[in-house]
C-alpha atoms as a PDB file:
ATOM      1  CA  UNK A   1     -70.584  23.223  18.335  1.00  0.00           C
ATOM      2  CA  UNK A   2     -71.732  20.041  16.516  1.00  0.00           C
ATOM      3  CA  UNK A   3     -74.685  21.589  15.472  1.00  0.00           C
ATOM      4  CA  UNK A   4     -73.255  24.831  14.290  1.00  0.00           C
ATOM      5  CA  UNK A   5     -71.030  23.023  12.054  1.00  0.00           C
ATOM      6  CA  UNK A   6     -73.989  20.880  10.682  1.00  0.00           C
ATOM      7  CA  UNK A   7     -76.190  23.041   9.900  1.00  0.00           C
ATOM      8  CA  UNK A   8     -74.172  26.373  10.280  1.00  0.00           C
ATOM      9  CA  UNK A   9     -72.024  26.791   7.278  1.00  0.00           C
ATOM     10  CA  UNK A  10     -71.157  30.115   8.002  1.00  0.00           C
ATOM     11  CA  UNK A  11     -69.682  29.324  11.196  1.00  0.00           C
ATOM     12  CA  UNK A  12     -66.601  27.007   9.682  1.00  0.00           C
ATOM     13  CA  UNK A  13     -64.525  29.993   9.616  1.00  0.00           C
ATOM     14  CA  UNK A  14     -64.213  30.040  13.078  1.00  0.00           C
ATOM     15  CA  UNK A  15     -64.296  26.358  13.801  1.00  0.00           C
ATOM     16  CA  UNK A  16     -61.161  26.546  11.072  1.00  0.00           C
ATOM     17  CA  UNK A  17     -59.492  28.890  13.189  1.00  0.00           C
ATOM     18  CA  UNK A  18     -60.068  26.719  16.699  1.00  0.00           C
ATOM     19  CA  UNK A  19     -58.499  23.612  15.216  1.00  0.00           C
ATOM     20  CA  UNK A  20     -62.078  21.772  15.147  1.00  0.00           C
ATOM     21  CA  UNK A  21     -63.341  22.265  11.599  1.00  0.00           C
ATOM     22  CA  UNK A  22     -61.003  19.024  10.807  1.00  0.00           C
ATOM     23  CA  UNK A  23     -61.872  17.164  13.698  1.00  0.00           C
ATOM     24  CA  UNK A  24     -65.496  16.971  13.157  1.00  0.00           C
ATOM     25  CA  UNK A  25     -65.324  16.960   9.085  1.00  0.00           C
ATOM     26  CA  UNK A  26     -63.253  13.451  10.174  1.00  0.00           C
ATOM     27  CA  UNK A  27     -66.077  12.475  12.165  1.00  0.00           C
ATOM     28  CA  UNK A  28     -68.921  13.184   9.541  1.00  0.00           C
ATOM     29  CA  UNK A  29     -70.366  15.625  11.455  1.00  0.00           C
ATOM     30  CA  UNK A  30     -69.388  18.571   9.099  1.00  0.00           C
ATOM     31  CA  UNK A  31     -69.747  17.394   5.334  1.00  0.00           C
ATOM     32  CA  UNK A  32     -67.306  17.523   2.818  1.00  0.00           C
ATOM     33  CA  UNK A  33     -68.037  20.026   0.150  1.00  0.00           C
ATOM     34  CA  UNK A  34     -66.303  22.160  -2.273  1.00  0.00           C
ATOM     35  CA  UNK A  35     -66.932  25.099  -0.390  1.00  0.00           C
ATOM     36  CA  UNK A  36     -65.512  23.678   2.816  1.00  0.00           C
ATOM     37  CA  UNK A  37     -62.296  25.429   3.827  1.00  0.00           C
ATOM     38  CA  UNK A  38     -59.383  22.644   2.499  1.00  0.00           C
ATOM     39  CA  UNK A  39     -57.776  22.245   6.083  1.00  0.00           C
ATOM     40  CA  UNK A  40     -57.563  18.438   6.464  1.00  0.00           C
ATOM     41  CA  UNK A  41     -54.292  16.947   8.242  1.00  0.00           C
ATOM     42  CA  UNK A  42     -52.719  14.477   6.294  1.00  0.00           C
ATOM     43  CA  UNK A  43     -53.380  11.608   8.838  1.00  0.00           C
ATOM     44  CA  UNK A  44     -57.361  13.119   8.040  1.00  0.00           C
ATOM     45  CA  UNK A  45     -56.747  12.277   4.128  1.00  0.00           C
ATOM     46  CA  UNK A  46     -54.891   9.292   4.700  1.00  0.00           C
ATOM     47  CA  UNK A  47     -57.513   7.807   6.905  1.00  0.00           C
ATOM     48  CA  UNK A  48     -59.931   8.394   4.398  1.00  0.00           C
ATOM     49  CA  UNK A  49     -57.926   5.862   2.185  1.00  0.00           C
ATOM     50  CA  UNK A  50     -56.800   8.484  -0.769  1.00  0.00           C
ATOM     51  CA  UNK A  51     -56.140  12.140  -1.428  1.00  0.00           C
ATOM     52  CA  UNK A  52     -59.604  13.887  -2.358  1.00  0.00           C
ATOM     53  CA  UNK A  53     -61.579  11.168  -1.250  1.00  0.00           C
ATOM     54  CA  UNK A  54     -63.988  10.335   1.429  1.00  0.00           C
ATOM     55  CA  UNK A  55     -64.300   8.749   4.740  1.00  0.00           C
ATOM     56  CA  UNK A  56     -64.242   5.195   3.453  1.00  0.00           C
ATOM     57  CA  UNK A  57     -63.763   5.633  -0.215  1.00  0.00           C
ATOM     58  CA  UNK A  58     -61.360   3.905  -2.453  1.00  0.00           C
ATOM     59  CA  UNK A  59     -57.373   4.288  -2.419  1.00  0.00           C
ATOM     60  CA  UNK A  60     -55.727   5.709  -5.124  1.00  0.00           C
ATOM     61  CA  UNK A  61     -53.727   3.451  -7.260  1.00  0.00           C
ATOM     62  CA  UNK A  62     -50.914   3.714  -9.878  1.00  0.00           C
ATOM     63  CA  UNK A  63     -50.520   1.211 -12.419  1.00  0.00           C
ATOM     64  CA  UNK A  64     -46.974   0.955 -13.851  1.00  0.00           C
ATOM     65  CA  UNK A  65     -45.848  -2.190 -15.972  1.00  0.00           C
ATOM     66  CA  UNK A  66     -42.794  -4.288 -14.890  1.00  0.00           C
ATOM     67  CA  UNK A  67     -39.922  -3.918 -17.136  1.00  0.00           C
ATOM     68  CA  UNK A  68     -37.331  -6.557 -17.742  1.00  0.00           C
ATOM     69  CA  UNK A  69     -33.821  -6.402 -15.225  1.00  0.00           C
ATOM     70  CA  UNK A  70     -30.934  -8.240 -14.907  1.00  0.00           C
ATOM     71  CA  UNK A  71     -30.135 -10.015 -11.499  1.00  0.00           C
ATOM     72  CA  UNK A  72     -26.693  -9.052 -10.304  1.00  0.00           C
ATOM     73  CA  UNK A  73     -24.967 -11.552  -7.951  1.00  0.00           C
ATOM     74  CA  UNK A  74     -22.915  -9.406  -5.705  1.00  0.00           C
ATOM     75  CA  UNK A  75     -19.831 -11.642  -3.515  1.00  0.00           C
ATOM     76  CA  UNK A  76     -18.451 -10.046  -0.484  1.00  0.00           C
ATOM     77  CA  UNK A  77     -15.552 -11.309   1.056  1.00  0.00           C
ATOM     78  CA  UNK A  78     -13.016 -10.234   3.478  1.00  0.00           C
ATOM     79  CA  UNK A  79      -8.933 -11.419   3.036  1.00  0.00           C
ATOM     80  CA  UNK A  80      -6.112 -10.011   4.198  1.00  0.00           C
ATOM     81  CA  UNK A  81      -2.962  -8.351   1.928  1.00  0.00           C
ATOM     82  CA  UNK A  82       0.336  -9.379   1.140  1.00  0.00           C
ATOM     83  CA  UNK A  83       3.541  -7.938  -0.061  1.00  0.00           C
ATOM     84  CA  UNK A  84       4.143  -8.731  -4.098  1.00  0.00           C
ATOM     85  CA  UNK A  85       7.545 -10.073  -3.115  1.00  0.00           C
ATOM     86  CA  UNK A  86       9.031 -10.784   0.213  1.00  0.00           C
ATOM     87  CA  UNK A  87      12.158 -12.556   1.526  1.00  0.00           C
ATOM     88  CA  UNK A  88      13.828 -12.878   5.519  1.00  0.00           C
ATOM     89  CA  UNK A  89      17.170 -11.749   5.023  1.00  0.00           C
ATOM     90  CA  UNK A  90      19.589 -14.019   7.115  1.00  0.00           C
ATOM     91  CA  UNK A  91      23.023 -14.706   6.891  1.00  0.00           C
ATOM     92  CA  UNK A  92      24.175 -17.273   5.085  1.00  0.00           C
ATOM     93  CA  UNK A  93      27.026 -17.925   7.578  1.00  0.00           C
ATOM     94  CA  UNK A  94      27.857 -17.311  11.181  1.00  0.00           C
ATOM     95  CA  UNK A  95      29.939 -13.976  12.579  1.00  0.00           C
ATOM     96  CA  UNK A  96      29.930 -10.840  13.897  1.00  0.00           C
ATOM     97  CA  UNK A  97      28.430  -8.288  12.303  1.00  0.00           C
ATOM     98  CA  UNK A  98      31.035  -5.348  11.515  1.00  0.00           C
ATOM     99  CA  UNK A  99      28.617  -3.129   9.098  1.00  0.00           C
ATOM    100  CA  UNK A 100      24.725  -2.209   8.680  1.00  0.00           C
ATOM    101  CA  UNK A 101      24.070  -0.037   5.579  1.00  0.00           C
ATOM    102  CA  UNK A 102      20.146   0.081   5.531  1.00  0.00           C
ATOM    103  CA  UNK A 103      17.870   1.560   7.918  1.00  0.00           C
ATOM    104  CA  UNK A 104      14.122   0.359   8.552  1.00  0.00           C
ATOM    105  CA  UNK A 105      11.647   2.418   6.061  1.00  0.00           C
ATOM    106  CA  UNK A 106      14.638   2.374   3.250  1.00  0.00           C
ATOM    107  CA  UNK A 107      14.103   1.527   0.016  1.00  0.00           C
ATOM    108  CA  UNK A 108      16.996  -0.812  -1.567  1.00  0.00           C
ATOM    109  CA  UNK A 109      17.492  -2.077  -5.257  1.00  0.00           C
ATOM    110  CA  UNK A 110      18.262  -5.996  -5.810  1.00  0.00           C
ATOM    111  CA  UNK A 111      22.201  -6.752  -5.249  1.00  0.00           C
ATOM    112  CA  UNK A 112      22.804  -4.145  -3.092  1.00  0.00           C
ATOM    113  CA  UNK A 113      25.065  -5.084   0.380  1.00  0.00           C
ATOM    114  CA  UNK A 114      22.691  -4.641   3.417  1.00  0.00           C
ATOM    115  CA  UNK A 115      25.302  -5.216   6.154  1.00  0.00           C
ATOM    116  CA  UNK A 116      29.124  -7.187   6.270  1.00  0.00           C
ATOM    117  CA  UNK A 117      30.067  -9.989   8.566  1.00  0.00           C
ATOM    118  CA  UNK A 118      33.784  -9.923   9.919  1.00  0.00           C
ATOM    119  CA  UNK A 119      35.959 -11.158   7.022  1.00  0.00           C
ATOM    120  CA  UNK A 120      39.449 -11.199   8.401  1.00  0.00           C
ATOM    121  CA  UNK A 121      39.596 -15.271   8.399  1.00  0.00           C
ATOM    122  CA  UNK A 122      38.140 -15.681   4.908  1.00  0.00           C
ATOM    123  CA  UNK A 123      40.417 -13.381   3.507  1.00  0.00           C
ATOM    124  CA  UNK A 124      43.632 -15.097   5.222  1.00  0.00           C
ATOM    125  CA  UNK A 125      41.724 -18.100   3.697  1.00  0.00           C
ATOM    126  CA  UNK A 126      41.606 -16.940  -0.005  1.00  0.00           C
ATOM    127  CA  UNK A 127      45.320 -15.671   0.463  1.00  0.00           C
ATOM    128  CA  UNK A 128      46.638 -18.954   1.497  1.00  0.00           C
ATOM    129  CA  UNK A 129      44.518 -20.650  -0.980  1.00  0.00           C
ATOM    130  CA  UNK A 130      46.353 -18.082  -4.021  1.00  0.00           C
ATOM    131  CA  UNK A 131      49.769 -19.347  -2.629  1.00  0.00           C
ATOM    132  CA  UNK A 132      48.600 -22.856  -3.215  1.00  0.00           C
ATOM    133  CA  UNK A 133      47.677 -22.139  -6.769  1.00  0.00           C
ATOM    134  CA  UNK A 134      51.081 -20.147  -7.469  1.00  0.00           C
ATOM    135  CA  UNK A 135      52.724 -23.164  -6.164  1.00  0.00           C
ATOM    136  CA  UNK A 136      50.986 -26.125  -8.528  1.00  0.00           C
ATOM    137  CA  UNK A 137      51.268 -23.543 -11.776  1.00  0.00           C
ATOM    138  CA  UNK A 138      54.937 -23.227 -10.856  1.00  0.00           C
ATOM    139  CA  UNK A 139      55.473 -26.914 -10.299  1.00  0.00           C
ATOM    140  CA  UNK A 140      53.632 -27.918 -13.426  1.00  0.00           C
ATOM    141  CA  UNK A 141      55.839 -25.127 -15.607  1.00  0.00           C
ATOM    142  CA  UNK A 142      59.159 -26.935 -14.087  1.00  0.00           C
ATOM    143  CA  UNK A 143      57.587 -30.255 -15.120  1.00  0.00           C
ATOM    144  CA  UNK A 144      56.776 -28.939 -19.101  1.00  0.00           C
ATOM    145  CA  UNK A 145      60.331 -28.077 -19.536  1.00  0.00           C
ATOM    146  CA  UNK A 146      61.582 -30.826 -18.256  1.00  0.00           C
ATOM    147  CA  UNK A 147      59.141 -33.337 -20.396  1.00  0.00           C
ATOM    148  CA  UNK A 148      60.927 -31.629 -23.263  1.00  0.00           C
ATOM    149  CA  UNK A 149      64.523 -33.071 -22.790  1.00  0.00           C
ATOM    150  CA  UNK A 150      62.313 -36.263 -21.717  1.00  0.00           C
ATOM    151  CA  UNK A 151      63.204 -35.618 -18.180  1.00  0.00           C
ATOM    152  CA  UNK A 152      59.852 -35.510 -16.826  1.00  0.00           C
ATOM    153  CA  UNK A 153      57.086 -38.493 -17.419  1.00  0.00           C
ATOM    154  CA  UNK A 154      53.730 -38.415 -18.576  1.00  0.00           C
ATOM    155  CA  UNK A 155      52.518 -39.619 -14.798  1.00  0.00           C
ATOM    156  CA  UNK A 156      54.224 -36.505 -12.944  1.00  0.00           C
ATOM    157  CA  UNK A 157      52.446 -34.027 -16.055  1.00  0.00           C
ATOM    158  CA  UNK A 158      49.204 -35.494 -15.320  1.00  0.00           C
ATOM    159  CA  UNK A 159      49.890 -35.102 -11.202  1.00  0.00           C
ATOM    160  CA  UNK A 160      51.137 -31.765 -11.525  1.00  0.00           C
ATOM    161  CA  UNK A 161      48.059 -31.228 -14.032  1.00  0.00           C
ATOM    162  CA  UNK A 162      45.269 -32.289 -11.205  1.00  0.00           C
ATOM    163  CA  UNK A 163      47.405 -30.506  -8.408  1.00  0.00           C
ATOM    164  CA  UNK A 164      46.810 -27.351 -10.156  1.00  0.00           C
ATOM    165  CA  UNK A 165      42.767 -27.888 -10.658  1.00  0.00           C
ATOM    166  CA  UNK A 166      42.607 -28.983  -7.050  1.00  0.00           C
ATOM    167  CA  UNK A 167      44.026 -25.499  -5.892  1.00  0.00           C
ATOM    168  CA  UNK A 168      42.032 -23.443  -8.318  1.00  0.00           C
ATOM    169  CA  UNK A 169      38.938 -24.884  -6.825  1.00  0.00           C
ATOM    170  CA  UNK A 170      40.673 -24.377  -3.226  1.00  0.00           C
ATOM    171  CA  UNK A 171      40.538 -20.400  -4.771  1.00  0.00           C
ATOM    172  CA  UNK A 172      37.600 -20.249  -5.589  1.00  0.00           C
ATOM    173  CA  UNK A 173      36.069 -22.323  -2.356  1.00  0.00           C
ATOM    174  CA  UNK A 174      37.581 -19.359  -0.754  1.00  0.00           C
ATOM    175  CA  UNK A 175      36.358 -16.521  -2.248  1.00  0.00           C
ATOM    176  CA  UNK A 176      32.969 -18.044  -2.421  1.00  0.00           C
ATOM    177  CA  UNK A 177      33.529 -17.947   1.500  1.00  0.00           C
ATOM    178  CA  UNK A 178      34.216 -14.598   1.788  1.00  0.00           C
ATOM    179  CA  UNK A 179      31.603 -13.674  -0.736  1.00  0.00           C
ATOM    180  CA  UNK A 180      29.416 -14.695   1.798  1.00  0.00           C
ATOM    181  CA  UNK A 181      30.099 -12.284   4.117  1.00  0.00           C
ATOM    182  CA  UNK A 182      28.660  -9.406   2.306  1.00  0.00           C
ATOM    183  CA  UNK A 183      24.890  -9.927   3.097  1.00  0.00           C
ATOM    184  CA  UNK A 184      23.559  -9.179   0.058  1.00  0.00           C
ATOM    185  CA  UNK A 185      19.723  -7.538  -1.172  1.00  0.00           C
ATOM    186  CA  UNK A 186      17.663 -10.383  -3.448  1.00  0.00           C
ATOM    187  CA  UNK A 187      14.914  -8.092  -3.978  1.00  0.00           C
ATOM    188  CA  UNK A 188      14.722  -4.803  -4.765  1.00  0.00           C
ATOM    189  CA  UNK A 189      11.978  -3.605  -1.491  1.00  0.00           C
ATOM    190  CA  UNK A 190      11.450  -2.158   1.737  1.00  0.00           C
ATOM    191  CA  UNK A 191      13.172  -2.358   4.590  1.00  0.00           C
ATOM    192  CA  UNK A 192      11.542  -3.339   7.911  1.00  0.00           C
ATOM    193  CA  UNK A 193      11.940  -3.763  11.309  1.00  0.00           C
ATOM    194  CA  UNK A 194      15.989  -4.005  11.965  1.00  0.00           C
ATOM    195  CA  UNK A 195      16.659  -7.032  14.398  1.00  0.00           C
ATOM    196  CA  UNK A 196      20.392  -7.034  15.179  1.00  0.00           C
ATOM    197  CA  UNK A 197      23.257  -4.116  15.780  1.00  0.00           C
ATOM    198  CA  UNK A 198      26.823  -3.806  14.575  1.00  0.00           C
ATOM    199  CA  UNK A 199      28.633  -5.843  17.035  1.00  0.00           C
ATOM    200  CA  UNK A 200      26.437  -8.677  17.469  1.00  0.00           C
ATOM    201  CA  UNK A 201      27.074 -12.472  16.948  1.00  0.00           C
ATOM    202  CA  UNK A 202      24.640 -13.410  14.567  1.00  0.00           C
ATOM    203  CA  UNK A 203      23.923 -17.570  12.821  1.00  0.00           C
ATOM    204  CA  UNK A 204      22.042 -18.149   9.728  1.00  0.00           C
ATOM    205  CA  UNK A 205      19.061 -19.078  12.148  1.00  0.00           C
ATOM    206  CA  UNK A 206      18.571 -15.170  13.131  1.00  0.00           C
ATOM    207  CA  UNK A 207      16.388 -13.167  11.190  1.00  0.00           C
ATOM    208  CA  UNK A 208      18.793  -9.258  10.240  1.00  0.00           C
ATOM    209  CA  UNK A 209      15.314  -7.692   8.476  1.00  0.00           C
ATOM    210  CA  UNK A 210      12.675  -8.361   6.160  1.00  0.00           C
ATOM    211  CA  UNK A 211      12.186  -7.112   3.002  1.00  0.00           C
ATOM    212  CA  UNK A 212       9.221  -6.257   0.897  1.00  0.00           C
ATOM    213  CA  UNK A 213       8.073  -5.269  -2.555  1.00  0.00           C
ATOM    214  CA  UNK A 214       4.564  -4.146  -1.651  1.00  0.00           C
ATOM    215  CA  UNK A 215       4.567  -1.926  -5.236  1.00  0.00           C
ATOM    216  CA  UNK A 216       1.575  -4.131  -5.746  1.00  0.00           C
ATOM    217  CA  UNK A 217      -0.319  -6.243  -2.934  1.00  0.00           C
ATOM    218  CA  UNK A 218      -1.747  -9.572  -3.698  1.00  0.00           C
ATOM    219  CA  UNK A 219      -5.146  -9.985  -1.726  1.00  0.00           C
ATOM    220  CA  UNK A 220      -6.368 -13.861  -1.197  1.00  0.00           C
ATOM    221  CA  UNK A 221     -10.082 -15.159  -0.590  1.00  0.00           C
ATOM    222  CA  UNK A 222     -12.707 -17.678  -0.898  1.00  0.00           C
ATOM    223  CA  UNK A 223     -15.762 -17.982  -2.906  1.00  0.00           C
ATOM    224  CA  UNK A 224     -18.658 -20.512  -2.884  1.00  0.00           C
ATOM    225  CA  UNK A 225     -18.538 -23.107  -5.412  1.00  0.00           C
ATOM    226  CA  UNK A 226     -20.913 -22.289  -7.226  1.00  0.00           C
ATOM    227  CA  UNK A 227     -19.715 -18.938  -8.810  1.00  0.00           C
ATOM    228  CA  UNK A 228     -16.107 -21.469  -9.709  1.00  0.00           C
ATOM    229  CA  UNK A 229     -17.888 -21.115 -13.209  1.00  0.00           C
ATOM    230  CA  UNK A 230     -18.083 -16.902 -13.340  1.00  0.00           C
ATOM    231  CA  UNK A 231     -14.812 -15.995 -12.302  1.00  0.00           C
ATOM    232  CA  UNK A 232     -11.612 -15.966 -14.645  1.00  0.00           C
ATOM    233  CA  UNK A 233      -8.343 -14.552 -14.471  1.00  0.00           C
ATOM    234  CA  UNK A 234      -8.125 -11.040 -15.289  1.00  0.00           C
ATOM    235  CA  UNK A 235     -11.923 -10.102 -13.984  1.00  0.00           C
ATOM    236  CA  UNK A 236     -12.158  -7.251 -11.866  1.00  0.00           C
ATOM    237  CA  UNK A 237     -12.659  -7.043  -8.252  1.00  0.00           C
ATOM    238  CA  UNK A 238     -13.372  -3.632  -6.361  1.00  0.00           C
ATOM    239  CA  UNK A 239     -11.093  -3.758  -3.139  1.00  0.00           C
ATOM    240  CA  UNK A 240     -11.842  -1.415   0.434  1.00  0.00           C
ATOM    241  CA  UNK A 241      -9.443  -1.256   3.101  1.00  0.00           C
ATOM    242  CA  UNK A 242     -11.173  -2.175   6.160  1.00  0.00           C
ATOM    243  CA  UNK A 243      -8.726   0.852   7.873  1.00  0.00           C
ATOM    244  CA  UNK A 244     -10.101   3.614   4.981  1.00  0.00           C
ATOM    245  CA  UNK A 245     -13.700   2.661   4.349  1.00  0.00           C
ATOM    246  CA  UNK A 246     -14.629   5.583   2.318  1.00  0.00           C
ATOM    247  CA  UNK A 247     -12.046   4.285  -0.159  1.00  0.00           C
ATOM    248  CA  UNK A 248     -12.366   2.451  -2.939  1.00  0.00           C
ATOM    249  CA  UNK A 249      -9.448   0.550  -5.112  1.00  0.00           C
ATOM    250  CA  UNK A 250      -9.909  -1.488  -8.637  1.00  0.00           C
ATOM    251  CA  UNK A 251      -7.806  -4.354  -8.752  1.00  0.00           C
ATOM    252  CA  UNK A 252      -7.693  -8.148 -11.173  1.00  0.00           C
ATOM    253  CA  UNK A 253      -8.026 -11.437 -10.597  1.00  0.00           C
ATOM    254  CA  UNK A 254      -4.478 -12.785 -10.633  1.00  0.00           C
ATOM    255  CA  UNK A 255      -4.868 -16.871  -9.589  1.00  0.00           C
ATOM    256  CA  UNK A 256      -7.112 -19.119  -8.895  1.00  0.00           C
ATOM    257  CA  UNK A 257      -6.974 -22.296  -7.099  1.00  0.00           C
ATOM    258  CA  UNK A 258      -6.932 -25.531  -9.206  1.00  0.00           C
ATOM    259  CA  UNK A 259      -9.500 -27.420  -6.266  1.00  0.00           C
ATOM    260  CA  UNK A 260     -12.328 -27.102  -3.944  1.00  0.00           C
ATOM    261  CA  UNK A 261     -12.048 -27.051  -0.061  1.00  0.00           C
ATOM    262  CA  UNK A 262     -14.071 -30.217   0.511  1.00  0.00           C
ATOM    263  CA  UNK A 263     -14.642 -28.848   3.938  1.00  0.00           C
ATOM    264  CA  UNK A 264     -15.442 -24.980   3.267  1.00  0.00           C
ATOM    265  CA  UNK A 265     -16.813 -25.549   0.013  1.00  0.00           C
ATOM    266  CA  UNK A 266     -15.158 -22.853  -1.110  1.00  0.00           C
ATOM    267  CA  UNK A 267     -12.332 -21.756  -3.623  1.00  0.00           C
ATOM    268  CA  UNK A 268      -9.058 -19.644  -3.038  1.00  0.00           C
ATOM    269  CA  UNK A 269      -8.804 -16.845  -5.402  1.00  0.00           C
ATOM    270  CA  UNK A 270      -6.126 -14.076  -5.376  1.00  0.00           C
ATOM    271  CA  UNK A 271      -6.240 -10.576  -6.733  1.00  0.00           C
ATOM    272  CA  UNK A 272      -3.891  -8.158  -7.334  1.00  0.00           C
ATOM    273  CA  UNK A 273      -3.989  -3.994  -6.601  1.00  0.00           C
ATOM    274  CA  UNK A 274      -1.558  -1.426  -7.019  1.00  0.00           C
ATOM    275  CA  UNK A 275       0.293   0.377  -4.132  1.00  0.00           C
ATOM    276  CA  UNK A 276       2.078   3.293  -6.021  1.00  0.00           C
ATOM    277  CA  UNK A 277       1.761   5.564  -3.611  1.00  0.00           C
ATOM    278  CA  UNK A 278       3.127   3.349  -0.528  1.00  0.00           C
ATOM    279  CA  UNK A 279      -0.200   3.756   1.344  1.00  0.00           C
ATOM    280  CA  UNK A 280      -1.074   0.308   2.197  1.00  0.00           C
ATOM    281  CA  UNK A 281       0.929  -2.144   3.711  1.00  0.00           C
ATOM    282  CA  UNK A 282       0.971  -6.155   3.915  1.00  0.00           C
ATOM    283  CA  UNK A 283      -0.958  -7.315   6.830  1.00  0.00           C
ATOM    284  CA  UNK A 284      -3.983  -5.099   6.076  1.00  0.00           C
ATOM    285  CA  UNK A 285      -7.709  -6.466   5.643  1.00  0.00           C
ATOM    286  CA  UNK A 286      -9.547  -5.947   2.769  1.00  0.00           C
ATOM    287  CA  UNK A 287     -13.390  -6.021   2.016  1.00  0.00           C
ATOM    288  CA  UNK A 288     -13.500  -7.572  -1.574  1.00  0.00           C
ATOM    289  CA  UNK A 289     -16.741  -6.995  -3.975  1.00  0.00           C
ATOM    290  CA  UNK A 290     -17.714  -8.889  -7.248  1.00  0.00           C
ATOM    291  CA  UNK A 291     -20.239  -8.399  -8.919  1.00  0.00           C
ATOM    292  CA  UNK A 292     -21.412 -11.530 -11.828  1.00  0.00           C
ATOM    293  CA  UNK A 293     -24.219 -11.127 -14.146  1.00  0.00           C
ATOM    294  CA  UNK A 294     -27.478 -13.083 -13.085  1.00  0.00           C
ATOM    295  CA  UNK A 295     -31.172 -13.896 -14.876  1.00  0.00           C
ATOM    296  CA  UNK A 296     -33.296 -11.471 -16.272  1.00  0.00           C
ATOM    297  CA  UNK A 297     -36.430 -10.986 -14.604  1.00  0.00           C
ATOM    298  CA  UNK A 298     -39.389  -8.565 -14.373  1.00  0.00           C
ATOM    299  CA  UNK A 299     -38.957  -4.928 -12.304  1.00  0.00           C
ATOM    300  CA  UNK A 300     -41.224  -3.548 -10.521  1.00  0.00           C
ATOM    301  CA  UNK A 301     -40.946  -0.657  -8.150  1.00  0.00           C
ATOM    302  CA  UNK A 302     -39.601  -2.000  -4.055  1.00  0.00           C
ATOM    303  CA  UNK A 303     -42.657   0.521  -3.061  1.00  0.00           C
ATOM    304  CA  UNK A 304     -44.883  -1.657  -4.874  1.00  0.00           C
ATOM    305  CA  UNK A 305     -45.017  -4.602  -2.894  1.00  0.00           C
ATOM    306  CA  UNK A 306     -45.357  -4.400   0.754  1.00  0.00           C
ATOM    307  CA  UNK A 307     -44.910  -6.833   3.500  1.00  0.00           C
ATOM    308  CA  UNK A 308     -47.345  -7.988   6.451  1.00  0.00           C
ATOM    309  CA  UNK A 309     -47.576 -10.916   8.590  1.00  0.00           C
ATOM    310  CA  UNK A 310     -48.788 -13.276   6.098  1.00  0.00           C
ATOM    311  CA  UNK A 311     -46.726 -12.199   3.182  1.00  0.00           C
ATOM    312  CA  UNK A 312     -46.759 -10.203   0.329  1.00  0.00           C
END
């Protein structure tokens, strides 16, 4: 078979068509000519070290000239979300709770009355406290038309006088207390998790709810010290929720920490993102991505410079 393809030309058709034409033109045994039948394997031509050439021959090269690029610094950091706004709602005084107006997932606007403690004593409190003030205005009348026919002395005016300031403040001591048993919205947010029923006994240690303005989340992390120079309020940060990974949310640079961790070496840095949509909620982790503007250097292709054991 060697020697047919040697010195047989006319018999390459057939070594073509038995799979050995390739084997032995790799081998040297067949020579390479331009009317040999073109049915080398690619591992053939690569062995050969170029397309077209032969066993042995030189490797084909492209020469392309580095162009100037810019170095982009990319951070990645991961911190975790929190509500714009958010405030434990607890009652300001101890009682029984008579009245629950919200339910978890509602949406209330600032001043509005999230539940009602019993009120029965402040209100006998404010009513006794009205008496009081009737009384002193009454007594302090009496006194003005008696200072008239001189009957009544400037001591007793100025007594009646401080009696009557004493029980408007009694007044309004009391309906200050019974203000306070309207538990009352300070935000306008979110209602969560309920933790007490109509009916219970409740202190102004127990946490009712919380409440949350998560319209916008504020995200906090940590970069090295040595991008403190490159970032400024207002830059913007590219946000993914660890839970939606596919998605991608722009967001700002809202604060940034007047000091250095000594320890970490790093700096606290909060951003800001929208949550129109109510999608995301306080709590969540969040992949954040900056990108600062490095050097310029030269470009050259990642294909053109291969690695091996000793470099390069």
């Amino acid at each position: 078979i060697a020697a047919a393809g040697r010195f047989a030309p006319q018999s390459w058709p057939y070594l073509q068509s038995a799979g050995l034409l390739a084997p032995l033109q790799s081998l040297g045994v067949v020579p390479v000519t331009d009317d040999a039948p073109k049915t080398e394997s690619k591992a053939a031509d690569s062995s050969r070290g170029g397309r077209g050439g032969k066993a042995g021959g030189p490797i084909a090269v492209i020469a392309v000239a580095p162009v100037p690029a810019i170095i982009n610094d990319k951070l990645t950091a991961i911190g975790t979300a929190q509500a714009l706004r958010s405030v434990a709602i607890r009652p300001e005084v101890s009682g029984r709770l008579i009245g629950l107006h919200v339910a978890a997932g509602d949406f209330v606007a600032p001043q509005t009355v999230i539940a009602n403690l019993d009120r029965e004593a402040a209100e006998i409190a404010l009513d006794r406290a009205r008496l009081l003030v009737d009384d002193a205005q009454t007594k302090l009348t009496r006194l003005e038309q008696l200072q008239k026919s001189g009957a009544a002395t400037n001591l007793q005016m100025k007594d009646a006088n401080l009696a009557l300031q004493n029980a408007l403040l009694g007044q309004r001591q009391a309906e200050f207390d019974l203000s306070r048993r309207a538990i009352i919205a300070p935000i306008g947010g979110y209602v969560g998790l309920i933790g007490a029923e109509v009916g219970d006994q409740v202190t102004a240690s127990t946490d009712l709810l919380w409440l949350e303005d998560r319209s916008n989340l504020l995200v906090e992390f940590r970069v090295p010290e040595r991008l403190v120079s490159q970032i400024e309020v207002g830059s913007e940060v590219q946000l993914r929720p660890l839970a939606h990974p596919n998605e991608t949310i722009a967001g700002a640079i809202t604060a940034i920490d007047n000091r250095v961790d000594e320890a970490s070496r790093t700096l606290r840095v909060q951003a800001m993102l929208a949550n129109s949509q109510d999608r995301l909620r306080s709590g969540m982790a969040f992949e954040i991505m900056l990108t600062f503007q490095g050097e310029t250097a030269p470009s050259v292709d990642p294909l053109a410079i291969q690695w091996g054991s000793s470099g390069s």
